[in-house]
Every structure is written in C-alpha cells, then in structure tokens.
Protein backbone atom coordinates (compact mmCIF):
# COMPACT_ATOMS: atom_id res chain seq x y z
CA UNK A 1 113.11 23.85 16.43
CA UNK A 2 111.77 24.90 19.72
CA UNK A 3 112.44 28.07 21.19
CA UNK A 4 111.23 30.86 23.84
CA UNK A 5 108.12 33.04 21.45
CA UNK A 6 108.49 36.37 20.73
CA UNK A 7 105.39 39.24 20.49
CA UNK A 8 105.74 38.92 17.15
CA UNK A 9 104.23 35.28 17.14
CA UNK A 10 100.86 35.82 18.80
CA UNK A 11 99.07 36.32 15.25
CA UNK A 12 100.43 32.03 14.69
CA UNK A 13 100.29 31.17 17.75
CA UNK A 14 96.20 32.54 17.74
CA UNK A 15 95.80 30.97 14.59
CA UNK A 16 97.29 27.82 15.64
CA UNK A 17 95.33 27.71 18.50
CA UNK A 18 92.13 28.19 16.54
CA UNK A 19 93.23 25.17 14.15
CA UNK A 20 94.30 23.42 17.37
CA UNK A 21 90.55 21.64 17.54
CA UNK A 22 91.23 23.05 21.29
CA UNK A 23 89.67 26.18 21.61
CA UNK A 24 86.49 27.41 19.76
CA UNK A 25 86.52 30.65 17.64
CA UNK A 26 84.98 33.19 20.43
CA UNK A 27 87.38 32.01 22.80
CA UNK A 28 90.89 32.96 20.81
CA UNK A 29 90.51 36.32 22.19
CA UNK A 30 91.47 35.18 25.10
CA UNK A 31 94.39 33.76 24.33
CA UNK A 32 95.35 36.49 22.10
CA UNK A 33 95.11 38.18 25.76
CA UNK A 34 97.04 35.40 27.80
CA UNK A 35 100.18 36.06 24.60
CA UNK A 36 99.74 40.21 25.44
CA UNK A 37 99.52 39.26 29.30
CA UNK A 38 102.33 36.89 29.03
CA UNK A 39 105.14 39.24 27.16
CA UNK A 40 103.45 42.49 29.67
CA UNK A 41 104.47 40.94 32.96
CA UNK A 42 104.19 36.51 33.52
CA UNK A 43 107.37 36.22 31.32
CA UNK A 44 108.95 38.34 34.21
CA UNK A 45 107.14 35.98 36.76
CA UNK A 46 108.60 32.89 36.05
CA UNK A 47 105.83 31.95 33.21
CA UNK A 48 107.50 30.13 30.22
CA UNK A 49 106.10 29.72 26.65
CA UNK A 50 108.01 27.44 23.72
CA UNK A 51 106.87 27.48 20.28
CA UNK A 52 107.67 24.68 17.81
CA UNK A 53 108.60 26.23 14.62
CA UNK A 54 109.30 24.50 11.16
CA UNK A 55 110.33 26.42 8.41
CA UNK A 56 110.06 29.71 10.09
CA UNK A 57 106.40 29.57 11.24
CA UNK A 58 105.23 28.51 14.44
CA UNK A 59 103.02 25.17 14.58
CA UNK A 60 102.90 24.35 18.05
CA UNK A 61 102.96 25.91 21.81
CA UNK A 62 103.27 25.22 25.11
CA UNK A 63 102.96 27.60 28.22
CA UNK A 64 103.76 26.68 31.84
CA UNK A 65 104.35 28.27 34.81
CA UNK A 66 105.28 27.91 38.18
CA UNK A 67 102.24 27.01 40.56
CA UNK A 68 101.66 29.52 43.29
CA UNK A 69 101.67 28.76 47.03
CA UNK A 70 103.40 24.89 45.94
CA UNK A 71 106.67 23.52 46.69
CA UNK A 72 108.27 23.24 43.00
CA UNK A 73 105.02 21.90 41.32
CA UNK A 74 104.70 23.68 37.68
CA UNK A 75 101.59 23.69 35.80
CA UNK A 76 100.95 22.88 32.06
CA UNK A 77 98.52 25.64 31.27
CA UNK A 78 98.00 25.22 27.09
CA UNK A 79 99.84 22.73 25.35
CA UNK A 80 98.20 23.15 21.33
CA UNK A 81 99.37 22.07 17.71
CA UNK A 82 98.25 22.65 14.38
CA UNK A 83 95.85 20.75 13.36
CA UNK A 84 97.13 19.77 9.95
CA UNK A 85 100.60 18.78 12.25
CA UNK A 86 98.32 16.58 14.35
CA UNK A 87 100.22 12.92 15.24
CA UNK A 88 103.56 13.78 13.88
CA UNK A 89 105.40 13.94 16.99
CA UNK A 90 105.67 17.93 17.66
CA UNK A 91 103.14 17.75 20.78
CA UNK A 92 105.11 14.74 22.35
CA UNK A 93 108.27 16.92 21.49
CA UNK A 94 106.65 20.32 23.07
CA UNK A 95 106.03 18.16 26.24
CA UNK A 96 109.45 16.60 26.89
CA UNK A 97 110.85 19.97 26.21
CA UNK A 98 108.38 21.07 28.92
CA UNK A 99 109.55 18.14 31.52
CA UNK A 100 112.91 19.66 31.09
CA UNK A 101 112.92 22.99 31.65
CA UNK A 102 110.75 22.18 34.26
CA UNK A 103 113.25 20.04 35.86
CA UNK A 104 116.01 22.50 35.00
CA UNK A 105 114.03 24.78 37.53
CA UNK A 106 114.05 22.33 40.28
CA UNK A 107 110.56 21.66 39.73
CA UNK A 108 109.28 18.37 41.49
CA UNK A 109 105.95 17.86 39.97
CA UNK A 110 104.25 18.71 36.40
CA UNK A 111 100.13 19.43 36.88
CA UNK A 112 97.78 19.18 33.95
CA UNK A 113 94.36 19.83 33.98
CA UNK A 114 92.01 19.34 30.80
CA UNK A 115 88.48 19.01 29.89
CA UNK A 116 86.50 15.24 31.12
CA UNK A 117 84.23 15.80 27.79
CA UNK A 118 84.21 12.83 25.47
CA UNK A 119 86.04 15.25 22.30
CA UNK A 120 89.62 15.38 25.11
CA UNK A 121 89.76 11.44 25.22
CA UNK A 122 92.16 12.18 22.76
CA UNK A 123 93.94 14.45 24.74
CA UNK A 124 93.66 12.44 28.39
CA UNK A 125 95.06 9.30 26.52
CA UNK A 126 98.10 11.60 25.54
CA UNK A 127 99.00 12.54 28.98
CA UNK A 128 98.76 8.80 29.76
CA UNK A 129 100.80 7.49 27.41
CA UNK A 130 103.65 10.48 28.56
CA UNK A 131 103.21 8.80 32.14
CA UNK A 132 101.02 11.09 33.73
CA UNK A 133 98.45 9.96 35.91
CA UNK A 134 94.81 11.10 36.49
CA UNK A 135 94.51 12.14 39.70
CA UNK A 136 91.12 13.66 40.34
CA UNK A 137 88.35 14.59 38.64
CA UNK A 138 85.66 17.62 39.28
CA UNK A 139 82.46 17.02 37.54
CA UNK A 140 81.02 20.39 35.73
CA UNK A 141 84.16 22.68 36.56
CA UNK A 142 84.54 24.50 33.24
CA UNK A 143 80.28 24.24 32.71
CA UNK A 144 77.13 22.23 32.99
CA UNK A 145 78.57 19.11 31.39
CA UNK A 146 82.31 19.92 30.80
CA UNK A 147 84.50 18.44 33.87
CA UNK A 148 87.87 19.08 34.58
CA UNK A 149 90.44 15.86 34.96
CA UNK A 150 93.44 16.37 36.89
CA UNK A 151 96.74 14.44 36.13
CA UNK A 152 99.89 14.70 37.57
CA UNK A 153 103.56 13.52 36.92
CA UNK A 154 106.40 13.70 39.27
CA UNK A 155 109.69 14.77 37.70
C-alpha cells in the first residue's frame, strides 16, 4: 500500500534508507533531518513524501516537491527501497505513484538528478527504462569524482 508517511515512520524510513545501498551510514543523519524538516514546515510547502508499506512496515519512499522559480516542473528528490525488496516492483510502483500525483498537481515536467558514479548505473538505467531521459550531465557536482546526471520526463 502506498500512502502519505507519518512522524512516526522516520526510524523505517532511516533504516530503509541505510539498507537502500543509496546513502552511506554518516550520511542518514541527514535524512533523519530532511523526515524532521519535512513534517516541521515542506509538508506545508507543497513537499510530498509516500511510503510503500507491506505488512505494516514501511519498505520504500519517495519525496518530491515542487521546483521553485519553474512553471509546474516537480523534482524527485529521494526515491529509496529496501534492499532485501530490491527488483520486486515497489520502486517502479513508488515512481508511477509519483508521476501521478505529480500530474494531479498540474505538474508539466518530473526532474531527477542522481549520482554519474559507476555504483548508480543501476539506478540511471531505471529512470531510462520509466522513459526519462538524461538531459545533462555536471562532472564532479556532489565531489572530486562523483557527477551529477540530470534526466527529465515530461508528464
């Protein structure tokens, strides 16, 4: 089932994260803060985040958000699963579910960016294969090494 989160997921949704392959260990504090910052005041901005749950627990996220200074273009900021639910469907789910409530907003365009380093090929060939094309590319964004690739889909 997939459903708005609550505060009382962050401790999962952290975990999750963590097990996600995504995000190392020193950087889940910060998305223990994007959860607080999200239910203290982006929830009341427009910000959206779905959970995936199965059998009460949450085992997948996805947070977007309206893109500032944009006509109707919404931004995939974390889209994550747990690893042990890896290529059963739920992050293909979490993004159509995105797509839609995107679209239910009017939204015109859906922006992803990710890491260029060779360990997100997976996740670059999953935006592909959900139509989304790569649409620029900024060489040693996030660090020495770690690029950012852009792709875009228009809804």
């Amino acid at each position: 089932m997939i459903r708005p989160i609550v505060p009382a997921d962050s401790p999962a949704l952290v975990a999750l994260s963590g097990s996600s392959g995504l995000f190392r260990p020193d950087e889940l504090d910060a998305v223990h803060g994007m959860l607080d910052e999200y239910h203290a005041t982006n929830a009341s901005n427009g910000h959206r985040i779905l959970a995936y749950e199965d059998g009460g627990t949450p085992v997948g996220i996805a947070y977007f958000a309206p893109k500032e200074f944009t006509d109707r273009v919404w931004e995939l900021l974390m889209i994550a699963v747990d690893a042990p639910r890896h290529r059963q469907g739920i992050g293909s789910t979490m993004l159509l579910a995105v797509e839609e409530a995107v679209r239910a907003a009017n939204g015109r365009l859906l922006l992803i960016e990710t890491s260029d380093k060779s360990s997100f090929e997976r996740t670059r060939q999953f935006y592909r294969k959900h139509g989304y094309a790569e649409v620029a590319h900024i060489p040693d964004f996030f660090a020495d090494g770690d690029g950012k690739a852009s792709f875009v889909k228009r809804l």
